[in-house]
N, C-alpha and C. Protein backbone atom coordinates (compact mmCIF):
# COMPACT_ATOMS: atom_id res chain seq x y z
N UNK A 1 7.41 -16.70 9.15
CA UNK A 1 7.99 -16.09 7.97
C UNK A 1 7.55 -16.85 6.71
N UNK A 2 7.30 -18.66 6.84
CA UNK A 2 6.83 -18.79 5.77
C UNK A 2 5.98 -18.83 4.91
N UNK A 3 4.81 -18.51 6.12
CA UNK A 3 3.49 -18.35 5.97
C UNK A 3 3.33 -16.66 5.05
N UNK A 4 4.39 -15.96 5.58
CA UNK A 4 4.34 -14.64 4.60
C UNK A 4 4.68 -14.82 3.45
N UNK A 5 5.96 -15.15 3.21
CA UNK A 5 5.99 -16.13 2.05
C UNK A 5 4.86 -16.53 1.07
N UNK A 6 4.67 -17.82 1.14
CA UNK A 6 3.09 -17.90 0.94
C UNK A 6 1.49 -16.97 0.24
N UNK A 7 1.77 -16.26 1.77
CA UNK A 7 1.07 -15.27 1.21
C UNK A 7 1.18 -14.16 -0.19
N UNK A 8 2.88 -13.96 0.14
CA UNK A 8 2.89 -13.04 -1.12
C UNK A 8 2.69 -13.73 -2.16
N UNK A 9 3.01 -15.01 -2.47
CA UNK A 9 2.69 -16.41 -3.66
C UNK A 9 1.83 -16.21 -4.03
N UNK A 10 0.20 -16.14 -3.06
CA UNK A 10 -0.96 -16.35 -3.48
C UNK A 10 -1.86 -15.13 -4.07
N UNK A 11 -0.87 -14.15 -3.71
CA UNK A 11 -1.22 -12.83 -4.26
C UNK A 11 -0.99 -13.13 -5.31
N UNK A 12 0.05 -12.95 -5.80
CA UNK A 12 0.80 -12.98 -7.30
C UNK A 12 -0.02 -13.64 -7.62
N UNK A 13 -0.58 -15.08 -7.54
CA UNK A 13 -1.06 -16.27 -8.44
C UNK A 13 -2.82 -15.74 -8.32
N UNK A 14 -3.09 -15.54 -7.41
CA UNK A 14 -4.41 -14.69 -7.38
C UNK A 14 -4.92 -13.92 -8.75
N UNK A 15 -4.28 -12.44 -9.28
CA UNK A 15 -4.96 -12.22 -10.39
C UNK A 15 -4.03 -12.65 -11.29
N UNK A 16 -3.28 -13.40 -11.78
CA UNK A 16 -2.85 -13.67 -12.63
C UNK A 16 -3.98 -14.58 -13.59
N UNK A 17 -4.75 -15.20 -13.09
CA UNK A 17 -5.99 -15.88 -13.74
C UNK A 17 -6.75 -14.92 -14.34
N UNK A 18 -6.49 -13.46 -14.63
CA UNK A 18 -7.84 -13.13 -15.03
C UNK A 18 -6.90 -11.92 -16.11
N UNK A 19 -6.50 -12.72 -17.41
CA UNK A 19 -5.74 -11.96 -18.46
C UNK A 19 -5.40 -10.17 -18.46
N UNK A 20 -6.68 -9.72 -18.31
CA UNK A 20 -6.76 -8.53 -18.34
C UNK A 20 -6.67 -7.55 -17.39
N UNK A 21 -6.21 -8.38 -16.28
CA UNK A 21 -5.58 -7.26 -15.29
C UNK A 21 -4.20 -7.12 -15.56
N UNK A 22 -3.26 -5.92 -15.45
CA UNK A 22 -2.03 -6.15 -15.31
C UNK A 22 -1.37 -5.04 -14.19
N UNK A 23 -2.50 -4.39 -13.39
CA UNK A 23 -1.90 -4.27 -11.82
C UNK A 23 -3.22 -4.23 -11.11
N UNK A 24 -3.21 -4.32 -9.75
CA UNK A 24 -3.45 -4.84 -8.27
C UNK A 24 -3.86 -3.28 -7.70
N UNK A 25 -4.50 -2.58 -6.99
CA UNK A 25 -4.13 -1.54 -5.89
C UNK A 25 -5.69 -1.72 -4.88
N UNK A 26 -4.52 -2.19 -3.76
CA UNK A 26 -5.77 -2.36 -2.89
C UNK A 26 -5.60 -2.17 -1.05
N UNK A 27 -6.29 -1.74 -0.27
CA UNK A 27 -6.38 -1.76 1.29
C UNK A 27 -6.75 -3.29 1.54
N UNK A 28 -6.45 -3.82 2.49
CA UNK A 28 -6.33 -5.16 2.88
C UNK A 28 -6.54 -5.53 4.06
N UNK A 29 -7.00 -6.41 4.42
CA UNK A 29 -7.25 -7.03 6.23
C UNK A 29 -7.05 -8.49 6.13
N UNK A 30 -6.10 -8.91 6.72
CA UNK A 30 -5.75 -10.28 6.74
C UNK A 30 -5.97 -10.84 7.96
N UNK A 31 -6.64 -12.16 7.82
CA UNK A 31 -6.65 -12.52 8.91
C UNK A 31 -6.10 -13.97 8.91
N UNK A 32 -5.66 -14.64 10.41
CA UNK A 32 -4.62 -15.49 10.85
C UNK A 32 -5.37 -16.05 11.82
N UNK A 33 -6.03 -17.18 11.40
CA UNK A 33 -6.45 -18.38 12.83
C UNK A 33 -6.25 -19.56 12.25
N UNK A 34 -5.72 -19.57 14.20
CA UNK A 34 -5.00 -21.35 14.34
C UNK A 34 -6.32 -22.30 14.71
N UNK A 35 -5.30 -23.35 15.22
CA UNK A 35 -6.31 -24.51 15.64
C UNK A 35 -7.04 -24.11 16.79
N UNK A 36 -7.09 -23.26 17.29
CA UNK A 36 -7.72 -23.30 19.29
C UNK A 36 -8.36 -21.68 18.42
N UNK A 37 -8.91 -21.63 17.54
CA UNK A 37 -9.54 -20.43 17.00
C UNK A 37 -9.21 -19.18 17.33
N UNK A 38 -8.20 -18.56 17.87
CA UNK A 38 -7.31 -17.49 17.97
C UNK A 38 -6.83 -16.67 17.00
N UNK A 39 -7.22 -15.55 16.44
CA UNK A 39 -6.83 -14.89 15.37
C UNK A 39 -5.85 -13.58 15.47
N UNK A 40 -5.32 -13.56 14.51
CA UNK A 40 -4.56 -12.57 14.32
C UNK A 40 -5.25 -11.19 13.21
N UNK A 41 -4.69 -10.12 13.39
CA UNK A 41 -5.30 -9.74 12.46
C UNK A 41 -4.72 -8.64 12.05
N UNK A 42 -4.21 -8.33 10.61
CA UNK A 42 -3.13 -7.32 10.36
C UNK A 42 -4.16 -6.42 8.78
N UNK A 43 -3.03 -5.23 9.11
CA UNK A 43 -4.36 -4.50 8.12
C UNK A 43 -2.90 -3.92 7.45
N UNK A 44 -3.25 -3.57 5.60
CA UNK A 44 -2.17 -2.77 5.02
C UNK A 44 -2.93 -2.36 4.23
N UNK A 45 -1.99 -2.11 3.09
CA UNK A 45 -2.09 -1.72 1.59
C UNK A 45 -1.07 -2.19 0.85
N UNK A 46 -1.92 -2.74 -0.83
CA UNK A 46 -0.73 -3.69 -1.44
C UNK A 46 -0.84 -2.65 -2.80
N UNK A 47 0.29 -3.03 -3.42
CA UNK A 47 0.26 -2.43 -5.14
C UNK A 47 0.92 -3.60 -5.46
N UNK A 48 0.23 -4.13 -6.91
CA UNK A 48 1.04 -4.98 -7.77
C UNK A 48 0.67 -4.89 -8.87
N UNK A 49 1.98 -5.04 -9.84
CA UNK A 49 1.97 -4.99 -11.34
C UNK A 49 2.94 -6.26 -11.85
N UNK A 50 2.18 -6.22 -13.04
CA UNK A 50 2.42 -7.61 -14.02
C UNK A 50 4.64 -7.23 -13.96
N UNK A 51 5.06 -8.08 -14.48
CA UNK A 51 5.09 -9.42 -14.30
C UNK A 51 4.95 -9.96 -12.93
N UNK A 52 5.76 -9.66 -12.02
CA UNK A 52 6.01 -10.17 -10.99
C UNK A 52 6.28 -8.79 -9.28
N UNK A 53 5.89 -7.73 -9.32
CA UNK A 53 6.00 -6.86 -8.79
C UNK A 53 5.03 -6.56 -7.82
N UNK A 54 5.09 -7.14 -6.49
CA UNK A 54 4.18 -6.25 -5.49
C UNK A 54 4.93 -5.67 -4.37
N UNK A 55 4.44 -4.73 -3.82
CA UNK A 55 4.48 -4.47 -2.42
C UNK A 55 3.61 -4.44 -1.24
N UNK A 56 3.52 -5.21 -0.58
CA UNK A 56 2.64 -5.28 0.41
C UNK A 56 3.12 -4.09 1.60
N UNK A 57 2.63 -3.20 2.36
CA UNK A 57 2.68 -2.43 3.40
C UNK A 57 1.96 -2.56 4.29
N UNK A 58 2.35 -3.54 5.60
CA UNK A 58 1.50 -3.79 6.39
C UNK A 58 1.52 -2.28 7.48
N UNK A 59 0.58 -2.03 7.73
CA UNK A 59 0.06 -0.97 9.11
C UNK A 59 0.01 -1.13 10.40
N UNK A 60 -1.12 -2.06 10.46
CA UNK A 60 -1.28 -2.48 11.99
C UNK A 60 -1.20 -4.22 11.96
N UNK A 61 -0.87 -4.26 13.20
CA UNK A 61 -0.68 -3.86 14.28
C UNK A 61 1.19 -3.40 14.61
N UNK A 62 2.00 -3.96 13.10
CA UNK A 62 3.09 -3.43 12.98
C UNK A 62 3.36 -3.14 11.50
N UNK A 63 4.88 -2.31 11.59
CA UNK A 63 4.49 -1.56 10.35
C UNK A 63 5.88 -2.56 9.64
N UNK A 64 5.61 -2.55 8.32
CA UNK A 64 6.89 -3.59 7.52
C UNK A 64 6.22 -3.27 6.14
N UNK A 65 7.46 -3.36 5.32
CA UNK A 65 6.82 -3.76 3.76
C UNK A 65 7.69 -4.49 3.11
N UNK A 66 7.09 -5.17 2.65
CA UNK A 66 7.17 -6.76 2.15
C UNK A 66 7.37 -6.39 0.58
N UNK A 67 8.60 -6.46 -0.24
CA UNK A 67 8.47 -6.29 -1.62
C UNK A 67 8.80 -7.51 -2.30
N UNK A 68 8.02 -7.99 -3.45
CA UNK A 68 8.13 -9.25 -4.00
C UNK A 68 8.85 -8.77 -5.69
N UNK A 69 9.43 -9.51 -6.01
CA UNK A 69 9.59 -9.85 -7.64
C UNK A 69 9.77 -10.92 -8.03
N UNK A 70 10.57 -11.31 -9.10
CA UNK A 70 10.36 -12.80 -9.98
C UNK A 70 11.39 -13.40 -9.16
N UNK A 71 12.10 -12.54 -8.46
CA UNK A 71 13.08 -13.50 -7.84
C UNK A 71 13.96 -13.27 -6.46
N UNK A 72 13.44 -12.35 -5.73
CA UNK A 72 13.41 -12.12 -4.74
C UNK A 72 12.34 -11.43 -3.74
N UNK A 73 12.03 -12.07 -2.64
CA UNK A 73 10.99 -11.60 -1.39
C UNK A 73 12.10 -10.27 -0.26
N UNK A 74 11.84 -8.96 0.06
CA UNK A 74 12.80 -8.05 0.94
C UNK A 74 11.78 -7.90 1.42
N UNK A 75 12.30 -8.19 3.06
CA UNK A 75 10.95 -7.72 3.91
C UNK A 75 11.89 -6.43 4.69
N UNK A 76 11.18 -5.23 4.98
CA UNK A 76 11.99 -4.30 5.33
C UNK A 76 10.64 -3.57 6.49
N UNK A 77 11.64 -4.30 7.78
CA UNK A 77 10.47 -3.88 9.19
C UNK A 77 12.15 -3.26 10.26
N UNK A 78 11.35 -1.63 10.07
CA UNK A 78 11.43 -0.82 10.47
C UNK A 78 11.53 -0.61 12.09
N UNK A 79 10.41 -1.38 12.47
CA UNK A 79 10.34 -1.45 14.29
C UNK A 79 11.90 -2.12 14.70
N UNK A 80 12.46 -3.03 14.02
CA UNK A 80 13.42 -3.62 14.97
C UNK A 80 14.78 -3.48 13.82
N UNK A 81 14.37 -2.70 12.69
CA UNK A 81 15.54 -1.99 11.96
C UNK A 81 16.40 -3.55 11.23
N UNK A 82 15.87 -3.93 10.92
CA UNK A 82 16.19 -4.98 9.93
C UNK A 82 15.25 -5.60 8.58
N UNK A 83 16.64 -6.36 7.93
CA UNK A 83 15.79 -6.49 6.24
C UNK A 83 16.26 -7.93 6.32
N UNK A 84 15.20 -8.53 5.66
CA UNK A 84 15.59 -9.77 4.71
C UNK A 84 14.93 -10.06 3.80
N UNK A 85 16.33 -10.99 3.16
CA UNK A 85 16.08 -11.13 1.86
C UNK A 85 16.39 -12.42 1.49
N UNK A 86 15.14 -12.94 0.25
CA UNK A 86 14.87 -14.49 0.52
C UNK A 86 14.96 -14.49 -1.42
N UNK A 87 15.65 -15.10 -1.38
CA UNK A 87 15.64 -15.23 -2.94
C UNK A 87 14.52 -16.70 -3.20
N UNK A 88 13.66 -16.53 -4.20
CA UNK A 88 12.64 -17.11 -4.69
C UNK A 88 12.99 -18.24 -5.70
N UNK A 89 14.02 -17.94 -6.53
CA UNK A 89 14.02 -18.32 -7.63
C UNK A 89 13.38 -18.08 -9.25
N UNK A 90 14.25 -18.33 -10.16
CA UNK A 90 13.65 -18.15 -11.47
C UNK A 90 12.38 -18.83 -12.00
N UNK A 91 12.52 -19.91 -11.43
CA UNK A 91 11.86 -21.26 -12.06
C UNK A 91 10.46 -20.83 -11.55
N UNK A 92 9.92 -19.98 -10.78
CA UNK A 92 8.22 -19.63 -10.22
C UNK A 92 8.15 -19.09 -11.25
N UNK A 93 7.24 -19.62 -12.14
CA UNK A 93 6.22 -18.48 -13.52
C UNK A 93 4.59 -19.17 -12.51
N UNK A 94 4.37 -17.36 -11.85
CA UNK A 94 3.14 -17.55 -10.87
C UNK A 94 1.66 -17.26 -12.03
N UNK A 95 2.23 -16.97 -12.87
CA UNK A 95 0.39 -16.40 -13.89
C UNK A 95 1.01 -17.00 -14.83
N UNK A 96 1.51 -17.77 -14.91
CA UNK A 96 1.47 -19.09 -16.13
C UNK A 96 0.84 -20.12 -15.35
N UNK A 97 0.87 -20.47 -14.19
CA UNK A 97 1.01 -21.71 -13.19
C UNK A 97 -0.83 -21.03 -12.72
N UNK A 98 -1.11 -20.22 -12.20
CA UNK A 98 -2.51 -19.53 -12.17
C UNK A 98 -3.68 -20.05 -13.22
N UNK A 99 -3.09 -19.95 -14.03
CA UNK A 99 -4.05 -19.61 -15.54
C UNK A 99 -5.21 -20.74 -15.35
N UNK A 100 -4.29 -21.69 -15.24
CA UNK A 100 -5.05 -23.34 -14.33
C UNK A 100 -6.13 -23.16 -13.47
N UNK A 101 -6.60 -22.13 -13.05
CA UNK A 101 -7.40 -21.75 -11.67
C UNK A 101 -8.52 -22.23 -12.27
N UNK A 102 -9.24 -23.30 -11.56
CA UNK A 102 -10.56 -23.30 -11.85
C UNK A 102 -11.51 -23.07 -11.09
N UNK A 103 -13.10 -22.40 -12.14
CA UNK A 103 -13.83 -22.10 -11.53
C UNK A 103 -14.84 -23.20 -10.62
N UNK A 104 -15.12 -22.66 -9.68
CA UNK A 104 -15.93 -24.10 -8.95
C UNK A 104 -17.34 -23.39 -8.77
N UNK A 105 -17.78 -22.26 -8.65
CA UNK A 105 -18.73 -21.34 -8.71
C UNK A 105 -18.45 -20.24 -8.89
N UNK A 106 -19.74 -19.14 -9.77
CA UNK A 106 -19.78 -18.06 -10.12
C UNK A 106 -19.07 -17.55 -8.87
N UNK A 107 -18.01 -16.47 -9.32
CA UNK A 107 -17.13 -15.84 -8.17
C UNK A 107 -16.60 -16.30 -7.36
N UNK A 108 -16.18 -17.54 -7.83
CA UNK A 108 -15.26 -18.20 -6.74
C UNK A 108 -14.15 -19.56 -7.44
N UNK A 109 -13.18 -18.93 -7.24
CA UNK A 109 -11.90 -20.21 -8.22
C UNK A 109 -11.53 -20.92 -7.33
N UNK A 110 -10.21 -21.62 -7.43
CA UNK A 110 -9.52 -22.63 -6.75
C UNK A 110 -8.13 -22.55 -7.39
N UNK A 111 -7.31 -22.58 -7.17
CA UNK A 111 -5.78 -22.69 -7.82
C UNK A 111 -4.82 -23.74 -6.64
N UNK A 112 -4.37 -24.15 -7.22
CA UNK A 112 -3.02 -25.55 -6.42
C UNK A 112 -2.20 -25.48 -6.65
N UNK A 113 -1.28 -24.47 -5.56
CA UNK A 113 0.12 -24.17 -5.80
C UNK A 113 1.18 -24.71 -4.63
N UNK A 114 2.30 -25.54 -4.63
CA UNK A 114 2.93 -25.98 -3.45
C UNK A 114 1.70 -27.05 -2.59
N UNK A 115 1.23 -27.88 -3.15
CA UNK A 115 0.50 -28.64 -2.38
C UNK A 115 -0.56 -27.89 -1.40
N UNK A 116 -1.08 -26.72 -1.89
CA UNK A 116 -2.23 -25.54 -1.46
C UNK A 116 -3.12 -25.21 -1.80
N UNK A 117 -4.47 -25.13 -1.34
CA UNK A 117 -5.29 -24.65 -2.39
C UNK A 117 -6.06 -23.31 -1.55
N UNK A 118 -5.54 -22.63 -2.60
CA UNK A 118 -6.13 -20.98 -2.65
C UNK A 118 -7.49 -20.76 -3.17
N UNK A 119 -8.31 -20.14 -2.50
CA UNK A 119 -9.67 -20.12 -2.76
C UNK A 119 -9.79 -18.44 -3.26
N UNK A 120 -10.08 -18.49 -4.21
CA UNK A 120 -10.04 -16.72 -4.50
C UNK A 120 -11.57 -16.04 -5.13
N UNK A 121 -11.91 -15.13 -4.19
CA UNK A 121 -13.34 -14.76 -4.78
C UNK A 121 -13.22 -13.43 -5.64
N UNK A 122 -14.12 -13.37 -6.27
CA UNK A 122 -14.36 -12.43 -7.09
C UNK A 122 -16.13 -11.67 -7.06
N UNK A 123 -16.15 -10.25 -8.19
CA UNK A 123 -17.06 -9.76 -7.83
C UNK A 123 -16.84 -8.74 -9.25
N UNK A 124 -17.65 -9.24 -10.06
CA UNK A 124 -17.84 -8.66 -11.36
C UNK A 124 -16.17 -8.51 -11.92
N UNK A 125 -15.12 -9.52 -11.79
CA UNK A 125 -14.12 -9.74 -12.17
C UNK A 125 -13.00 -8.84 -11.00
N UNK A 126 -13.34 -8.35 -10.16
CA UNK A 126 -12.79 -7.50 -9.40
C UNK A 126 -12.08 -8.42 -8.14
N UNK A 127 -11.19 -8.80 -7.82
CA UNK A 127 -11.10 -9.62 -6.36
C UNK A 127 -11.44 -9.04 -5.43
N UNK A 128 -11.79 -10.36 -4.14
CA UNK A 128 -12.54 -9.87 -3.33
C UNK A 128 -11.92 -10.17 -1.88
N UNK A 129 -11.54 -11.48 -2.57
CA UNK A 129 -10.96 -12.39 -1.33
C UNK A 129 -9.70 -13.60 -1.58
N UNK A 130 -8.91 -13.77 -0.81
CA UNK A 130 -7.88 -14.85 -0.71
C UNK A 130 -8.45 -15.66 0.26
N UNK A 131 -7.94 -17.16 0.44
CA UNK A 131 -7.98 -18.10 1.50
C UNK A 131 -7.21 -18.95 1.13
N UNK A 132 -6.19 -19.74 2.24
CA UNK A 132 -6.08 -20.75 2.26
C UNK A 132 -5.62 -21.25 3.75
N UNK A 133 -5.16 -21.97 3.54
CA UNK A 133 -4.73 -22.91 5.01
C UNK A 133 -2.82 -22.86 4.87
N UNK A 134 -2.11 -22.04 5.54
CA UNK A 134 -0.99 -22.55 5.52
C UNK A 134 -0.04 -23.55 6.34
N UNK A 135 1.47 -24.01 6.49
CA UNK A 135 2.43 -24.88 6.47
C UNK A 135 1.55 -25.32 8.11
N UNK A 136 0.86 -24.10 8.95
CA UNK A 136 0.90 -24.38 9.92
C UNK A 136 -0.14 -24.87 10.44
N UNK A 137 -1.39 -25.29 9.57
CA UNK A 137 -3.09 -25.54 9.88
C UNK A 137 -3.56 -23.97 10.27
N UNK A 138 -3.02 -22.92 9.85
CA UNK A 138 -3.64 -21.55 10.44
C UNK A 138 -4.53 -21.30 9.15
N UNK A 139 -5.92 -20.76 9.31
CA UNK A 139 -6.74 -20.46 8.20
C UNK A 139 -6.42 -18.88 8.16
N UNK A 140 -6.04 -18.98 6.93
CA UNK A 140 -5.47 -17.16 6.37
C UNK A 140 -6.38 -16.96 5.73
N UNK A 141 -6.87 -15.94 5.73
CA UNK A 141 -8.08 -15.05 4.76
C UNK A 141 -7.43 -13.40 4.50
N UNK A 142 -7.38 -13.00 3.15
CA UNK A 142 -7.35 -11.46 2.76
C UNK A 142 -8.28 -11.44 2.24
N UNK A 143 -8.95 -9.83 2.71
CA UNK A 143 -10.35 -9.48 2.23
C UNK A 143 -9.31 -7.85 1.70
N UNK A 144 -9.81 -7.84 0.74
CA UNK A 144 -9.51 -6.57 -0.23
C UNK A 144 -10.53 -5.57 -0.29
N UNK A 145 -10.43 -4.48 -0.13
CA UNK A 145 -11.32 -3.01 -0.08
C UNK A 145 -10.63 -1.97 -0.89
N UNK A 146 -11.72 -1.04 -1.56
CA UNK A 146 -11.10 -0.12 -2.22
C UNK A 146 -10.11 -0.86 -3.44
N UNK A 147 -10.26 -1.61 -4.06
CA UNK A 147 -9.60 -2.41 -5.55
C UNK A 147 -9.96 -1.30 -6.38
N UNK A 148 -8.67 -1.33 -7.35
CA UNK A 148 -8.46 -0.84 -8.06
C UNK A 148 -7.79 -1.64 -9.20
N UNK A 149 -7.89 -1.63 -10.50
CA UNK A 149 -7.24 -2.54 -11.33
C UNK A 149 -6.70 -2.52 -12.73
N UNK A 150 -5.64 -1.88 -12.88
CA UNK A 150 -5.21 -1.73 -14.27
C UNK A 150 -5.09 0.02 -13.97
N UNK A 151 -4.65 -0.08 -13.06
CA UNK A 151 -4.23 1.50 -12.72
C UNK A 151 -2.56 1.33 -12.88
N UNK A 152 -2.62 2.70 -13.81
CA UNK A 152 -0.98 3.09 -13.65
C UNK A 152 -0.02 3.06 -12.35
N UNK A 153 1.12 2.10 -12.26
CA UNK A 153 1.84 2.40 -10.76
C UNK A 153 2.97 2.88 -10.77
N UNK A 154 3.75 3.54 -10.57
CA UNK A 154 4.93 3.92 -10.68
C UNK A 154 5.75 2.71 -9.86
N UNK A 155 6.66 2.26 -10.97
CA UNK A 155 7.68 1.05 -10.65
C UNK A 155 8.59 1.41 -9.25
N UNK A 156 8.97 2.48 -9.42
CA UNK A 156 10.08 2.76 -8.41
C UNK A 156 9.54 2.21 -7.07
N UNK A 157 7.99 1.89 -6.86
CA UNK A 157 7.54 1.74 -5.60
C UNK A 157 8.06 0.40 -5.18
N UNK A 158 8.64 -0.01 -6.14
CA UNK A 158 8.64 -1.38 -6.01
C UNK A 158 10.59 -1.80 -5.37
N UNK A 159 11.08 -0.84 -5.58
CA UNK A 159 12.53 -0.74 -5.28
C UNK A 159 13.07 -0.43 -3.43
N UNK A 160 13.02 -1.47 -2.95
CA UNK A 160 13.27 -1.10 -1.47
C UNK A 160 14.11 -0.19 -0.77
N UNK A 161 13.32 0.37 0.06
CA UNK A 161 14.22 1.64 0.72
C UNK A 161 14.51 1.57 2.28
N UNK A 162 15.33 1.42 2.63
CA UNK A 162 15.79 1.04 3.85
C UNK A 162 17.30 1.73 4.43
N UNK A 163 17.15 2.26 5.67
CA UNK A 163 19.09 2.80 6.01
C UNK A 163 19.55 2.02 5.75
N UNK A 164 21.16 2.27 5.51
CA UNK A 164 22.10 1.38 5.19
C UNK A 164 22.65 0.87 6.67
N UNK A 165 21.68 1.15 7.95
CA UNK A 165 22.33 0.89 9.54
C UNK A 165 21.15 -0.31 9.70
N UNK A 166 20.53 -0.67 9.29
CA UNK A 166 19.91 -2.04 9.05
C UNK A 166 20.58 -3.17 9.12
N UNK A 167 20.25 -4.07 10.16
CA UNK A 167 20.85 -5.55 10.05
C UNK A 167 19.71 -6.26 8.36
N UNK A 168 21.19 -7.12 8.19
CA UNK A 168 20.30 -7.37 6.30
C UNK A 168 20.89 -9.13 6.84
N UNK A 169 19.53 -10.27 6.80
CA UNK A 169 19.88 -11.20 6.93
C UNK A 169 19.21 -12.03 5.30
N UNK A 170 20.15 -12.69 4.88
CA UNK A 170 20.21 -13.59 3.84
C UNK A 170 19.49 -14.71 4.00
N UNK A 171 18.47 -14.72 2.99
CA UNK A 171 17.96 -16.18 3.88
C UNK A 171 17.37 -17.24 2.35
């Protein structure tokens, strides 16, 4: 869970380095290997808009969507009919804390967030790619397809929808 966490972090802090985006729309393939090179591998679609607004919708190999804001993470997975909800805090300003990203080569930054370093590629200002290593030595990579950027999103997407027969754990 905290590695998702995480992940949604590095999204957010991802284009926040690059002023002139102020939303995200993209198909996604993430991938998850440990130490004994074993991977995982999950496929969605994300939308995010400035300030602090994404939703991640993972697909395969299970289905969940993950909604982020400035101050709370709701993960709402459907297969086993439960939500949680992880409050973040105020104090994360993720594209103030971004802005810092430096370049180390054409199309390729670095940002250091939580003792992490996120490797984020690019491609005529367009993202391309996430990496880092999370809590657990697992090398995470998102590769982004179909980007889109500074497209209109309708906010409401961002408002979680879930039965009210849902176990809701506080965390």
């Amino acid at each position: 869970m905290k590695h998702l966490y995480i992940l949604l972090l590095s999204f957010s802090l991802s284009f926040a380095s690059f002023d002139k985006i102020d939303s995200f729309d993209a198909s996604f393939t993430q991938s998850v290997t440990d130490d004994k090179g074993k991977t995982l591998t999950y496929k969605g679609h994300i939308s995010a808009s400035k300030p602090q607004n994404a939703l991640w919708s993972y697909k395969e190999p299970i289905q969940k969507d993950v909604f982020i804001n400035s101050h709370q993470v709701i993960i709402v997975e459907p297969e086993i009919e439960q939500v949680i909800i992880r409050s973040i805090g105020s104090s994360l300003d993720f594209f103030n804390m971004i802005k810092n990203a430096k370049e180390i080569k054409k199309g390729t930054y670095e940002a250091n967030f939580e003792n992490k370093i996120f490797t984020i590629t690019t491609s005529e200002e367009i993202i391309e790619s996430i990496s880092y290593i999370d809590e657990f030595e697992n090398r995470v990579k998102i590769v982004f397809e179909s980007q889109v950027q500074n497209k209109d999103i309708n906010q409401e997407i961002f408002i979680p929808k879930y039965p009210l027969d849902f176990d809701i754990i506080r965390d």
